[in-house]
N, C-alpha and C. Protein backbone atom coordinates (compact mmCIF):
# COMPACT_ATOMS: atom_id res chain seq x y z
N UNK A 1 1.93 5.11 -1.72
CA UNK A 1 1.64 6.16 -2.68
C UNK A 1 0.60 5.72 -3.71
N UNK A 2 -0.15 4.40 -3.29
CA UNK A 2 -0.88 4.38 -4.29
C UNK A 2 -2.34 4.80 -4.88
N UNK A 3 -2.87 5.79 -4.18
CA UNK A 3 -3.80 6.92 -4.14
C UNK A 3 -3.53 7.98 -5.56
N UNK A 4 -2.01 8.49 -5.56
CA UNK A 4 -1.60 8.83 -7.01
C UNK A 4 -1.84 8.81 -8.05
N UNK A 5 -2.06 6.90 -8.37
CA UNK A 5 -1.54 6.65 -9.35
C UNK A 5 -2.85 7.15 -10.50
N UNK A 6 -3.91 7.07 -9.81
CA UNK A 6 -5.08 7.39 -10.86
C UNK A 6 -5.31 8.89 -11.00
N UNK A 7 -4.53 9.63 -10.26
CA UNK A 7 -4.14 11.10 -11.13
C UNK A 7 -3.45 11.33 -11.80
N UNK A 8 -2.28 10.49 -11.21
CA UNK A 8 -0.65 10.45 -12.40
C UNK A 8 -1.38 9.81 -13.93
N UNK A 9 -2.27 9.21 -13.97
CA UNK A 9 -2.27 8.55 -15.26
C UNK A 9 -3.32 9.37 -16.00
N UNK A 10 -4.35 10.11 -15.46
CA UNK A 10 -4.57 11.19 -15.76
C UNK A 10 -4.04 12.15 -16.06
N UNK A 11 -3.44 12.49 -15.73
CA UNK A 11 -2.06 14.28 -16.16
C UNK A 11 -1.40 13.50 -17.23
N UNK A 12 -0.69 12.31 -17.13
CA UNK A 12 0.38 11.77 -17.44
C UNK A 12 -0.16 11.13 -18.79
N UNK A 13 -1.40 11.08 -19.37
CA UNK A 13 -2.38 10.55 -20.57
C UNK A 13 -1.52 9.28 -20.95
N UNK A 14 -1.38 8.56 -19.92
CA UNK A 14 -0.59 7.06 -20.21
C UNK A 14 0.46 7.03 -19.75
N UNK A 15 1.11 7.60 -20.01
CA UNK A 15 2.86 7.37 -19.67
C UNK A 15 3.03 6.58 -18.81
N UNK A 16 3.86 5.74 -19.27
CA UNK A 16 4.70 4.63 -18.17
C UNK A 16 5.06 5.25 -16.56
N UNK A 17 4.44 5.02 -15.21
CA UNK A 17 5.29 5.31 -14.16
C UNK A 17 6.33 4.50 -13.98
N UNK A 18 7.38 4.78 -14.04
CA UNK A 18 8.48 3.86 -13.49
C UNK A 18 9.24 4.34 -11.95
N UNK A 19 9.14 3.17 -11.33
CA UNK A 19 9.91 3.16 -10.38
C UNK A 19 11.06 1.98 -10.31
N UNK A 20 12.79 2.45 -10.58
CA UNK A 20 13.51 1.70 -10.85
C UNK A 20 14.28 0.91 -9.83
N UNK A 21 13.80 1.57 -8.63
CA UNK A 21 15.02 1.05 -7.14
C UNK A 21 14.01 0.93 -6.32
N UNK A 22 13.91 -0.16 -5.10
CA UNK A 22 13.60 -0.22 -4.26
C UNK A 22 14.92 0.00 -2.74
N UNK A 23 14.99 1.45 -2.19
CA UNK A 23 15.85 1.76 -1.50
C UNK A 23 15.66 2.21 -0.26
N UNK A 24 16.34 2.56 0.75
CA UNK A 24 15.92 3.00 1.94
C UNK A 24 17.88 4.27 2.01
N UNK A 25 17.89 4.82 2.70
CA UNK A 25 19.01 5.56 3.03
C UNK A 25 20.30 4.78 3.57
N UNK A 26 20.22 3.70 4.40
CA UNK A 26 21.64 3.45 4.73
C UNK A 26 21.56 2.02 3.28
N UNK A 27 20.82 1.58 2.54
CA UNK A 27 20.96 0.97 1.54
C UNK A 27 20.40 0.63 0.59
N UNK A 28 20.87 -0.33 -0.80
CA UNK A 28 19.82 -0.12 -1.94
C UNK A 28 19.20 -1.79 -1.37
N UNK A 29 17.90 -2.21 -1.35
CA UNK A 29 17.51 -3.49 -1.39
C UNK A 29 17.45 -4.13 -2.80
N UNK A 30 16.94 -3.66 -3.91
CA UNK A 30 16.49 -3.91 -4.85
C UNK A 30 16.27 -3.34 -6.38
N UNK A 31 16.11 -3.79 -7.44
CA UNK A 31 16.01 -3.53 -8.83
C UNK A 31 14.99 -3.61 -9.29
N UNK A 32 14.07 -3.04 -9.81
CA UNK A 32 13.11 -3.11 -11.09
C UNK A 32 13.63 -3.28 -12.11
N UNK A 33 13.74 -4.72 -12.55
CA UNK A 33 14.06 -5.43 -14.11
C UNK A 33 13.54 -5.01 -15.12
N UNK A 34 11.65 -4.66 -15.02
CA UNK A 34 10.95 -4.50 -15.69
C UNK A 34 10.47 -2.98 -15.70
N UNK A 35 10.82 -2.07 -15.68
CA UNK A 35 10.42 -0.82 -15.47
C UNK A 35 9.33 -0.40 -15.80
N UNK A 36 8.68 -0.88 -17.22
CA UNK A 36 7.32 -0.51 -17.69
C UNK A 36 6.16 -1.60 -16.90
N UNK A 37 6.42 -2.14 -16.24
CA UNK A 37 5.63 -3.31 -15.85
C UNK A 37 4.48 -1.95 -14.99
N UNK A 38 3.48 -2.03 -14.52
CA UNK A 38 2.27 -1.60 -14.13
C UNK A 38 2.60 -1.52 -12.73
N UNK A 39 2.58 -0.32 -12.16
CA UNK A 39 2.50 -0.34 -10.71
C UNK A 39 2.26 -1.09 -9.51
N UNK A 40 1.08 -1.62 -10.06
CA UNK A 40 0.99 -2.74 -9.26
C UNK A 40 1.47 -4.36 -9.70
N UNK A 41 2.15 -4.46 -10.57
CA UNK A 41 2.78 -5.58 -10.79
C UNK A 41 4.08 -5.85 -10.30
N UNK A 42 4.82 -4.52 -10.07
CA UNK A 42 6.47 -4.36 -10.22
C UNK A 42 6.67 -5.36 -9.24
N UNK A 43 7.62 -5.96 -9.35
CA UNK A 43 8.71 -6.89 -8.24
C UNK A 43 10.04 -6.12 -8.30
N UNK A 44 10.85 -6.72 -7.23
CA UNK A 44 12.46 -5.94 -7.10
C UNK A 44 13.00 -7.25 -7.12
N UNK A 45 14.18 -6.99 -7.68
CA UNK A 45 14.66 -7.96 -7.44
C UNK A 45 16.12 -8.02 -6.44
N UNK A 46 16.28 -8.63 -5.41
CA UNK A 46 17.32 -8.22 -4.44
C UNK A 46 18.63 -8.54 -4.67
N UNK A 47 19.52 -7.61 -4.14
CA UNK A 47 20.86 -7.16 -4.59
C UNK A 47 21.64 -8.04 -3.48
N UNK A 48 22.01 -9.18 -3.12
CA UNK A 48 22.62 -9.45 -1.90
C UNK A 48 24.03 -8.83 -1.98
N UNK A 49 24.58 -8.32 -2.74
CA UNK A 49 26.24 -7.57 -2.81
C UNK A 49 25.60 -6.24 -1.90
N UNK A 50 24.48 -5.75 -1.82
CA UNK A 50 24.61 -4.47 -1.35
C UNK A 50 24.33 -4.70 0.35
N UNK A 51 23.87 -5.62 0.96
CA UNK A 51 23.72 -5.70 2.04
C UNK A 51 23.62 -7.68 2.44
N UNK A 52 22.90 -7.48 4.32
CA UNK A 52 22.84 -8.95 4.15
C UNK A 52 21.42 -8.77 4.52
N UNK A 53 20.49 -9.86 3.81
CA UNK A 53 19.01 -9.67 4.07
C UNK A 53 18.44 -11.06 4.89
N UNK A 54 17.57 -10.41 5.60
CA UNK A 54 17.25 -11.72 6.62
C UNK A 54 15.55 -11.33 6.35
N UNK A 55 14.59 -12.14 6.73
CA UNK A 55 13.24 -12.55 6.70
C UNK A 55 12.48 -12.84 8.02
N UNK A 56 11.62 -12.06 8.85
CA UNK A 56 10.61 -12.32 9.26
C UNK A 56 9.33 -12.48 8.93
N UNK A 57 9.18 -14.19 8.83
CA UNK A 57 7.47 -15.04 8.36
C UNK A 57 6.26 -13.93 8.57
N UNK A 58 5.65 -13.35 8.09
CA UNK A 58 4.26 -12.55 8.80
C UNK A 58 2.86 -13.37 7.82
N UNK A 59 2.28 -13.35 8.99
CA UNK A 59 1.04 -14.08 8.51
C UNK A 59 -0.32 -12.94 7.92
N UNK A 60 -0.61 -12.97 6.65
CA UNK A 60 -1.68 -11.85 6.56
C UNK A 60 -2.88 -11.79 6.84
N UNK A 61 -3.22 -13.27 7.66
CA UNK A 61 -4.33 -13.46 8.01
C UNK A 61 -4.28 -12.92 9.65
N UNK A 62 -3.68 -12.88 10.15
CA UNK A 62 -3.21 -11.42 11.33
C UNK A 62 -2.32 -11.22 11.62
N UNK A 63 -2.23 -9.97 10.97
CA UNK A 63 -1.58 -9.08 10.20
C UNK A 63 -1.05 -8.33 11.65
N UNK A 64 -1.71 -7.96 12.59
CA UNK A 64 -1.40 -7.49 14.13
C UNK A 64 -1.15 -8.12 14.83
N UNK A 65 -0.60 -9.05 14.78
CA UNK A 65 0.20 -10.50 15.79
C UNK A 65 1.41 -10.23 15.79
N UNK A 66 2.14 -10.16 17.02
CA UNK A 66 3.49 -10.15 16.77
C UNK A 66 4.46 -10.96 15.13
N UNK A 67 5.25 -10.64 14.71
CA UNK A 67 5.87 -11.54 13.69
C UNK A 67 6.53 -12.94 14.47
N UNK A 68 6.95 -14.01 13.73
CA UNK A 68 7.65 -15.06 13.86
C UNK A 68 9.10 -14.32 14.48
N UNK A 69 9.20 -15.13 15.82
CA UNK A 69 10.75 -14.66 15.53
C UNK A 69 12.01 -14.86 15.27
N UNK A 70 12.05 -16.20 14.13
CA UNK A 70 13.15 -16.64 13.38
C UNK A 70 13.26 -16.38 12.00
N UNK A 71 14.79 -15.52 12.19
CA UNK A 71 14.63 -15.01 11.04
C UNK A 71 15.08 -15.87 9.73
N UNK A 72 14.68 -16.06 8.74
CA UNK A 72 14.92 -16.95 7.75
C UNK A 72 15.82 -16.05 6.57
N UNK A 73 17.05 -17.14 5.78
CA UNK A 73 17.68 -16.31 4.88
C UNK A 73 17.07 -16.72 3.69
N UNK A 74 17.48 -16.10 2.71
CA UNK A 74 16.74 -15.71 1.27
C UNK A 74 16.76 -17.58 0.83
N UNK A 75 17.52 -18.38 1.31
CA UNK A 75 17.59 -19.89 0.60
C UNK A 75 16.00 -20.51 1.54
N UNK A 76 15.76 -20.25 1.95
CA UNK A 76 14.55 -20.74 3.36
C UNK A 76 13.42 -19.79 2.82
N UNK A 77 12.61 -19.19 2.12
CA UNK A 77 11.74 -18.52 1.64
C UNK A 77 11.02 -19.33 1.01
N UNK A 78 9.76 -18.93 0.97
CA UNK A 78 8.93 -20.40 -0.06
C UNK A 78 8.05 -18.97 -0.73
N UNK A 79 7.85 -19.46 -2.08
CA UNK A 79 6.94 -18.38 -2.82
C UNK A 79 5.80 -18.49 -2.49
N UNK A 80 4.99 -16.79 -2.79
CA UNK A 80 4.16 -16.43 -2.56
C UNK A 80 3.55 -15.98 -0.79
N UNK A 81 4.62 -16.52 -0.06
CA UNK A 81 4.20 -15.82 1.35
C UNK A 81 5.23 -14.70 1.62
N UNK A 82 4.93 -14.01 2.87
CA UNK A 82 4.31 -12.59 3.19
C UNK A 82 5.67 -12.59 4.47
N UNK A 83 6.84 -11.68 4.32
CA UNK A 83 8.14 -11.78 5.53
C UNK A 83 8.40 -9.63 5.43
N UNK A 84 8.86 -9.92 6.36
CA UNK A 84 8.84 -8.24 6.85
C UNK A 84 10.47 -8.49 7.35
N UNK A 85 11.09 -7.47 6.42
CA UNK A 85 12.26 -7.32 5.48
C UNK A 85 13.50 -6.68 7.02
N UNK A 86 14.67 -7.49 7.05
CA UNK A 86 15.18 -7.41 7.99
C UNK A 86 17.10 -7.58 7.10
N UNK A 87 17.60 -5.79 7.46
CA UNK A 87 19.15 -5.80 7.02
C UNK A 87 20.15 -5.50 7.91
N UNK A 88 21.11 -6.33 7.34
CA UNK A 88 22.29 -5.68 7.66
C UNK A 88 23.14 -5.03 6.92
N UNK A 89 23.31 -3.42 7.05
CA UNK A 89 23.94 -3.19 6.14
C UNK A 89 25.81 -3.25 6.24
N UNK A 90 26.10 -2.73 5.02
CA UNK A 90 27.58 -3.54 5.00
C UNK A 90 28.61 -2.13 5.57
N UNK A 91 27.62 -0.65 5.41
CA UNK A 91 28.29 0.25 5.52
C UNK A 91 28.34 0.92 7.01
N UNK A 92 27.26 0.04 7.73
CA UNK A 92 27.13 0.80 9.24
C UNK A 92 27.27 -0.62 9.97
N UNK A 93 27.46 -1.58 9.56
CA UNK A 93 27.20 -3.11 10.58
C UNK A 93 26.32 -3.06 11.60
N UNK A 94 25.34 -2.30 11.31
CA UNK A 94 23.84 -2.67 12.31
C UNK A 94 22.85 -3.56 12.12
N UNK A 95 21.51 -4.29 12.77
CA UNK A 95 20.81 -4.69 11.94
C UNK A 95 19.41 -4.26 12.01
N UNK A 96 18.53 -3.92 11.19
CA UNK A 96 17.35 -2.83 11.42
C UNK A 96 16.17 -4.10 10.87
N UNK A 97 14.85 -4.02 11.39
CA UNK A 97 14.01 -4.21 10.54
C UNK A 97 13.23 -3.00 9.75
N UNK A 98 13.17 -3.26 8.41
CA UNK A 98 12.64 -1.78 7.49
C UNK A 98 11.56 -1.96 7.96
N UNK A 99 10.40 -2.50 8.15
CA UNK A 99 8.86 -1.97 8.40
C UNK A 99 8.49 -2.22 7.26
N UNK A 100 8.69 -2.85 6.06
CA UNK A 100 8.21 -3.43 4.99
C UNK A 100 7.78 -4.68 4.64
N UNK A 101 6.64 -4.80 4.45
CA UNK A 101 6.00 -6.55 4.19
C UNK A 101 6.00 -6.60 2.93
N UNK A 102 6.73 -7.66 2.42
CA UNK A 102 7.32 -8.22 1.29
C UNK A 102 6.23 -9.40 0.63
N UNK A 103 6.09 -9.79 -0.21
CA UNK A 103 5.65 -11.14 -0.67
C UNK A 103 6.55 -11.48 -1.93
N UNK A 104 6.94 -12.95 -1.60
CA UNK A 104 8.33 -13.52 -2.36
C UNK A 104 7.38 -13.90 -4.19
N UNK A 105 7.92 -12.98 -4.88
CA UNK A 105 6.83 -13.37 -6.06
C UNK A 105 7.31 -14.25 -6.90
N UNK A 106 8.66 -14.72 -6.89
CA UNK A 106 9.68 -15.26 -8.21
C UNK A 106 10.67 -15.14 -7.98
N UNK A 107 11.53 -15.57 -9.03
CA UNK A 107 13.21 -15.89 -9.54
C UNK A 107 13.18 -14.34 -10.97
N UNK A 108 14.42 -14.14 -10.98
CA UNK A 108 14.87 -13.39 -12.04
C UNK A 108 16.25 -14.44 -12.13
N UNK A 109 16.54 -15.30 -13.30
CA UNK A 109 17.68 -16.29 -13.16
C UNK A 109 17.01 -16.84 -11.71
N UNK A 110 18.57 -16.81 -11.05
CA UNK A 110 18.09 -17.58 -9.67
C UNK A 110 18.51 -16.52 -8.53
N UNK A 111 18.03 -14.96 -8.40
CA UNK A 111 17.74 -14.00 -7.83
C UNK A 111 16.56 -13.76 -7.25
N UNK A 112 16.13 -14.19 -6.03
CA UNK A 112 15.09 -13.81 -5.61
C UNK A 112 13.94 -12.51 -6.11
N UNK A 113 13.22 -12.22 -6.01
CA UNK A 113 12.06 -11.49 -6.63
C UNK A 113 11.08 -10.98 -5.75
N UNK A 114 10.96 -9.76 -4.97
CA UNK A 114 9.34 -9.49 -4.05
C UNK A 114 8.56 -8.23 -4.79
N UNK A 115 7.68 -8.46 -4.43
CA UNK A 115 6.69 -7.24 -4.27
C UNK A 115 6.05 -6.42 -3.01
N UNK A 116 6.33 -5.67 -2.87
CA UNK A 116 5.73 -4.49 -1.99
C UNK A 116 4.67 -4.64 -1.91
N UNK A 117 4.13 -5.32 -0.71
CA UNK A 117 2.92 -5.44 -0.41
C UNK A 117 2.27 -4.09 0.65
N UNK A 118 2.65 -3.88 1.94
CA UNK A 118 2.80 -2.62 2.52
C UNK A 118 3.55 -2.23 3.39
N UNK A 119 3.53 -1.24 4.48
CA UNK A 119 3.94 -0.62 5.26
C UNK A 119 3.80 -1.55 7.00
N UNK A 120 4.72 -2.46 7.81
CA UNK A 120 3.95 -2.82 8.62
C UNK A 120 2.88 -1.77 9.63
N UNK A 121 1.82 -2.20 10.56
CA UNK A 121 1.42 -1.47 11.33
C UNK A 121 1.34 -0.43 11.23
N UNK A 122 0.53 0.04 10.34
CA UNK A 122 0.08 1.23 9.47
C UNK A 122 -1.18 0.66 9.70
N UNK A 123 -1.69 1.45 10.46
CA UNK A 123 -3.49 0.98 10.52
C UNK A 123 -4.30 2.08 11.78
N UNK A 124 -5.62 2.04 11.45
CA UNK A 124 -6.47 2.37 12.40
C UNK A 124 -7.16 1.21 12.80
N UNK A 125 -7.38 2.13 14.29
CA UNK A 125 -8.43 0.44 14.95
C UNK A 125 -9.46 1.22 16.00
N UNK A 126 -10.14 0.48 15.80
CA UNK A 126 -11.74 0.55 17.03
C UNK A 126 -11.58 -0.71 17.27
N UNK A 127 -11.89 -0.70 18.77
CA UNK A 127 -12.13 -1.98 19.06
C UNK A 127 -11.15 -3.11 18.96
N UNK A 128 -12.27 -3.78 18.35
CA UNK A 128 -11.24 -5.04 17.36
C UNK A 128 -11.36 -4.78 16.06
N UNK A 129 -11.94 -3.89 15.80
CA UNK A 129 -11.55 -3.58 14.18
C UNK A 129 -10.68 -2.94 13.88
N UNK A 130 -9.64 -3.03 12.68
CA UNK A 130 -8.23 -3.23 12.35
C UNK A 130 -8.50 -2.75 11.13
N UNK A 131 -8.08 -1.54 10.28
CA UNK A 131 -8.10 -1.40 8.83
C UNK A 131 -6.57 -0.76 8.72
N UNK A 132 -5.98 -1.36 7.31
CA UNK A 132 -4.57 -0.77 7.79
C UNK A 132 -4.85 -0.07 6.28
N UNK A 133 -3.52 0.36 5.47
CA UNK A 133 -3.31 1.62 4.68
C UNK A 133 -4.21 0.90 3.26
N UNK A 134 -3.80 -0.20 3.20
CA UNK A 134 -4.29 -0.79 1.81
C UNK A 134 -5.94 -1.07 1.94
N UNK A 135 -6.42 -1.52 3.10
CA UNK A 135 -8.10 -1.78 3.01
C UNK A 135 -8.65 -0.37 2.96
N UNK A 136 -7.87 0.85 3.64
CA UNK A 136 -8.63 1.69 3.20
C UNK A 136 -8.46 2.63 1.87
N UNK A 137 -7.39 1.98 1.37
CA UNK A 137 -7.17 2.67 -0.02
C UNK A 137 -8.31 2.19 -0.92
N UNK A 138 -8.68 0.87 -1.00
CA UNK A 138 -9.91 -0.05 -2.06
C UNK A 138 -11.06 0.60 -0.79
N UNK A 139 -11.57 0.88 0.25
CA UNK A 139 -12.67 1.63 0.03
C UNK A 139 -12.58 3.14 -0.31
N UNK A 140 -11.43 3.98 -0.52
CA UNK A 140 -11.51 4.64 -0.88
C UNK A 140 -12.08 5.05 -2.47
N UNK A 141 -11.38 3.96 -3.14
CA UNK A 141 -11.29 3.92 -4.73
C UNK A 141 -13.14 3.33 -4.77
N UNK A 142 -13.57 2.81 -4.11
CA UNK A 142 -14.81 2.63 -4.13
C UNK A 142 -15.66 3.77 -4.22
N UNK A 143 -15.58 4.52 -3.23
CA UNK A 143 -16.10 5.65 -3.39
C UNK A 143 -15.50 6.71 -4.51
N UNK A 144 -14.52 6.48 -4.62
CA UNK A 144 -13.94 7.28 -6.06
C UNK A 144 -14.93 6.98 -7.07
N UNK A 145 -15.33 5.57 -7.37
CA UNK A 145 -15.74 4.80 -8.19
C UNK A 145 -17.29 5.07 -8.45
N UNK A 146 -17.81 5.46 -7.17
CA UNK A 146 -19.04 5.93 -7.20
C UNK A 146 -19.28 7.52 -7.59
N UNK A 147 -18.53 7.95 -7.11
CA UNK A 147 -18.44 9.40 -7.23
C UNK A 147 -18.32 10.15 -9.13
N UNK A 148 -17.70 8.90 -9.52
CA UNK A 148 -17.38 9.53 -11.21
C UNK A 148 -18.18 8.82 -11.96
N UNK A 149 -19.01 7.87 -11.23
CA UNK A 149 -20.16 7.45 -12.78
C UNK A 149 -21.63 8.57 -12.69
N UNK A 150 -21.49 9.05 -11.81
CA UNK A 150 -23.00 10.25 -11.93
C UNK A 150 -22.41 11.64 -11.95
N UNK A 151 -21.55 11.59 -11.26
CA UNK A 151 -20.60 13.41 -11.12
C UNK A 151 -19.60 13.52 -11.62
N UNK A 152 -18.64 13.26 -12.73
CA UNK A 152 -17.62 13.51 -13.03
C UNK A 152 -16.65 14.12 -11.84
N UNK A 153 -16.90 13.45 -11.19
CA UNK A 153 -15.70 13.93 -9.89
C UNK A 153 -15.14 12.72 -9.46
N UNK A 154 -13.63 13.55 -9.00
CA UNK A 154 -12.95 12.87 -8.75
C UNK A 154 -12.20 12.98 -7.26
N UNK A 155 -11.52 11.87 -6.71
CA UNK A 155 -10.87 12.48 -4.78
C UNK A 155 -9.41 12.83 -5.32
N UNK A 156 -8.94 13.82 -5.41
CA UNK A 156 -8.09 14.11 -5.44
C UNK A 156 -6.80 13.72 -4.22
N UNK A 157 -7.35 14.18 -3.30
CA UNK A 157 -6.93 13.37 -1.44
C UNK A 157 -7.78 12.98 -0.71
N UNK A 158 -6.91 12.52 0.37
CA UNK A 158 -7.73 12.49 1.45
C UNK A 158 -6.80 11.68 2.12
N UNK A 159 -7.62 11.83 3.61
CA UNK A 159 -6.97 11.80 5.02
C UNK A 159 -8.14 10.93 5.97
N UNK A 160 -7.86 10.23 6.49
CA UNK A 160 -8.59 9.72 7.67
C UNK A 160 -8.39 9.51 9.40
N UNK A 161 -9.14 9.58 9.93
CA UNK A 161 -8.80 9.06 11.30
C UNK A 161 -9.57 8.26 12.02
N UNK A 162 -9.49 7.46 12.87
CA UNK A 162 -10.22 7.09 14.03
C UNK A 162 -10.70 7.77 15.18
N UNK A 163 -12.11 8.12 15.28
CA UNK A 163 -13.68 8.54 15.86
C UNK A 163 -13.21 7.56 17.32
N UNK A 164 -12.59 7.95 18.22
CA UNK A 164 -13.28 6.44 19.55
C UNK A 164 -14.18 7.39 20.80
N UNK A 165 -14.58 8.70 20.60
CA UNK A 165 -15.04 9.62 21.28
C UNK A 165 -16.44 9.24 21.37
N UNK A 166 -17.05 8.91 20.19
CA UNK A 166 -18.67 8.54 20.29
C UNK A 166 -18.13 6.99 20.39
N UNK A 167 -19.64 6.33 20.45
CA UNK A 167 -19.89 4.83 21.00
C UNK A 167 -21.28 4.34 19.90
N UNK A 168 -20.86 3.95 19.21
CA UNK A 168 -20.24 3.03 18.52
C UNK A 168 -18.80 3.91 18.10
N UNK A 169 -17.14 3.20 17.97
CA UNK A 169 -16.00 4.30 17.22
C UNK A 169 -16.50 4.36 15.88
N UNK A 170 -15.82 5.35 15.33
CA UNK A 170 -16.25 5.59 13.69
C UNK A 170 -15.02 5.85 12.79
N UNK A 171 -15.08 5.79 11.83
CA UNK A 171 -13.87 6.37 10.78
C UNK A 171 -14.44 7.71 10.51
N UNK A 172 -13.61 9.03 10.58
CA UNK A 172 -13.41 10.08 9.75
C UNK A 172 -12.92 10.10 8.27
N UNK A 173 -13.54 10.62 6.94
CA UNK A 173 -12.71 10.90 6.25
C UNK A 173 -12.71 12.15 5.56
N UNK A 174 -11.88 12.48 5.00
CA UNK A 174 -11.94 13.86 4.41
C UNK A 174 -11.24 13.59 3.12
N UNK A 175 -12.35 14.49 2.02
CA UNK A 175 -12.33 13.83 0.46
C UNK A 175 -11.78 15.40 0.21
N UNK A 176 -10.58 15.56 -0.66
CA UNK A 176 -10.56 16.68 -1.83
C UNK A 176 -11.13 16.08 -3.00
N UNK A 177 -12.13 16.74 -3.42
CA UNK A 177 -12.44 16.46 -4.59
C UNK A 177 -12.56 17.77 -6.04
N UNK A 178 -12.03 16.85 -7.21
CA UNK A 178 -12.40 18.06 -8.25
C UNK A 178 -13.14 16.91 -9.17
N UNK A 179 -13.75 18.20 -9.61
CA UNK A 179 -14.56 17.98 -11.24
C UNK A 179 -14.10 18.00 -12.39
N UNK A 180 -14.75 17.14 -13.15
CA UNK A 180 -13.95 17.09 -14.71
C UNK A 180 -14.57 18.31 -15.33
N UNK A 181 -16.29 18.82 -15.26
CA UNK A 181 -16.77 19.46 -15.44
C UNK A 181 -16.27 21.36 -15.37
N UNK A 182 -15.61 21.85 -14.55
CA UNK A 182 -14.70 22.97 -14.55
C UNK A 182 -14.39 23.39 -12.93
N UNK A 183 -13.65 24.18 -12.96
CA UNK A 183 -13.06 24.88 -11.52
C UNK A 183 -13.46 25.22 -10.19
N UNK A 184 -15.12 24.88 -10.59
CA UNK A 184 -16.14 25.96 -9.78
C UNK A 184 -15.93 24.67 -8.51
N UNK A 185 -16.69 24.98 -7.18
CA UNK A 185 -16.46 24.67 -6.08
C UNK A 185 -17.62 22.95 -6.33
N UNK A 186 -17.01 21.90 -5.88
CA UNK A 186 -18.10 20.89 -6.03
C UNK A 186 -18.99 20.80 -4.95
N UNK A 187 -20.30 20.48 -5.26
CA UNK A 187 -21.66 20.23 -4.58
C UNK A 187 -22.35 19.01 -4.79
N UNK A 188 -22.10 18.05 -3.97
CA UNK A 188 -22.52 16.56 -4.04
C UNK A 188 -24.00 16.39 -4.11
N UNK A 189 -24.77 16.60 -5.42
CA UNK A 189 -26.63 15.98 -4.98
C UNK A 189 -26.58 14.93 -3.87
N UNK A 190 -28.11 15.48 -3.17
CA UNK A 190 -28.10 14.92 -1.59
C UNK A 190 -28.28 13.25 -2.04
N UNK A 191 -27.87 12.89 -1.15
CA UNK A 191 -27.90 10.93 -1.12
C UNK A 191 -26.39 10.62 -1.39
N UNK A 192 -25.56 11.03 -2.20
CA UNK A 192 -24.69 10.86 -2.95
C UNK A 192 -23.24 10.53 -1.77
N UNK A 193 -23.21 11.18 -0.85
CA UNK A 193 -22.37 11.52 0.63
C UNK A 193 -22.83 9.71 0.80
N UNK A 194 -24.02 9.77 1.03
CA UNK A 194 -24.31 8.45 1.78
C UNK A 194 -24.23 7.04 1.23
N UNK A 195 -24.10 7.56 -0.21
CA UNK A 195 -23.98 6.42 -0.96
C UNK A 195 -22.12 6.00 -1.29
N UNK A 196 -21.57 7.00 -1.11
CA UNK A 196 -20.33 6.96 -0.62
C UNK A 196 -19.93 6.34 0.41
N UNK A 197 -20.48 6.29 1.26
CA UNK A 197 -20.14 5.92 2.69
C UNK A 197 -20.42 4.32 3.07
N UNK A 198 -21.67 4.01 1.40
CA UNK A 198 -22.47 2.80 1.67
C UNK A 198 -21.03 1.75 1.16
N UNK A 199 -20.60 2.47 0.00
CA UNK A 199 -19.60 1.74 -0.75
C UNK A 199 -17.88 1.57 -0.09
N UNK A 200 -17.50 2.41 0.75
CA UNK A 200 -16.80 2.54 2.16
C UNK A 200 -16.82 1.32 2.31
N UNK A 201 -18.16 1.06 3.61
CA UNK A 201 -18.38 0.37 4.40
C UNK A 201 -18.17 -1.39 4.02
N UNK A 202 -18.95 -1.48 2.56
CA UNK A 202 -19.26 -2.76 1.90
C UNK A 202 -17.69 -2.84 1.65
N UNK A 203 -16.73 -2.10 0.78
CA UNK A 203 -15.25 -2.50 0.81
C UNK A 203 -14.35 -3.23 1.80
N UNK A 204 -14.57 -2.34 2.69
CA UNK A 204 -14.31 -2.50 4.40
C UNK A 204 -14.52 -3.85 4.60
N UNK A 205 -15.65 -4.43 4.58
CA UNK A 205 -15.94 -5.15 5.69
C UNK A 205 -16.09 -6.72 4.48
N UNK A 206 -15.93 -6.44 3.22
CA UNK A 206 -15.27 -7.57 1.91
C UNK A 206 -14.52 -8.24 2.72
């Protein structure tokens, strides 16, 4: 959801977002200690009374490799690397992996601590090129970025897909955009599309 946050703080003229639980439906994983902490700072901190949590190693340097497949418990974690979040809960005795890549950030006392890094295997690909939800969120905001220092406009959404029909594949994207300027329909001066696309690409490929 983090496309939001630079509208929410817009409407919202500051206000704290808080998000206090990190949860899924058959259980709670986690706490936000710090509630005002900055969206992108928050850590959870994990509840082992509410379930039992196990750890698959994922490497973010490829990120599309199968995971490790030993699972490690919360005493076997070393800070700052990257495990894709594996429970048992206490109320169904199954064991699921959530599809969440974790990075171990800290202690609260001596309570483990992660941050939400992303979604596993959430990505488009050509080829061998691989962009998953977060590389294309920072070229998105790139082009956001370009878009509001000459036009007071802003992407409200957007959606993408993978092009593999033509040769070279391509990315699709599709921008909602509004103006700070008023209601009326926006009209991008010519170059401006392309200079969007320039700042895309250069994100991308950072």
């Amino acid at each position: 959801m983090a496309q939001y946050i630079p509208t929410l703080n817009y409407y919202g003229g500051g206000l704290p977002l808080v998000c206090t639980m990190y949860v899924s439906l058959e259980c709670y994983f986690g706490l936000n200690l710090n509630p005002l902490s900055h969206p992108s700072e928050v850590s959870y901190t994990i509840m082992p009374n509410m379930g039992y949590f196990e750890f698959l190693p994922h490497d973010p340097d490829q990120p599309h490799e199968p995971s490790h497949t030993e699972l490690l418990d919360l005493a076997d974690l070393q800070l700052g690397k990257e495990y894709e979040l594996v429970v048992t809960a206490y109320s169904s005795l199954y064991r699921y992996r959530v599809g969440d890549i974790l990075r171990f950030s800290g202690f609260h006392n001596s309570a483990p601590q992660f941050h939400f890094v992303r979604r596993k295997n959430v990505a488009l690909s050509i080829d061998s090129d691989k962009s998953d939800k977060a590389d294309m969120q920072k070229a998105v905001e790139a082009a956001s970025n370009r878009l509001m220092k000459d036009n007071q406009t802003r992407i409200m959404e957007y959606t993408t897909y993978a092009d593999t029909k033509t040769i070279p594949g391509h990315y699709v994207v599709f921008f909602e955009l509004a103006s700070d300027k008023g209601p009326d329909p926006v009209l991008m001066p010519k170059g401006v599309t392309e200079e969007c696309c320039l700042a895309m690409e250069e994100e991308l490929n950072s």
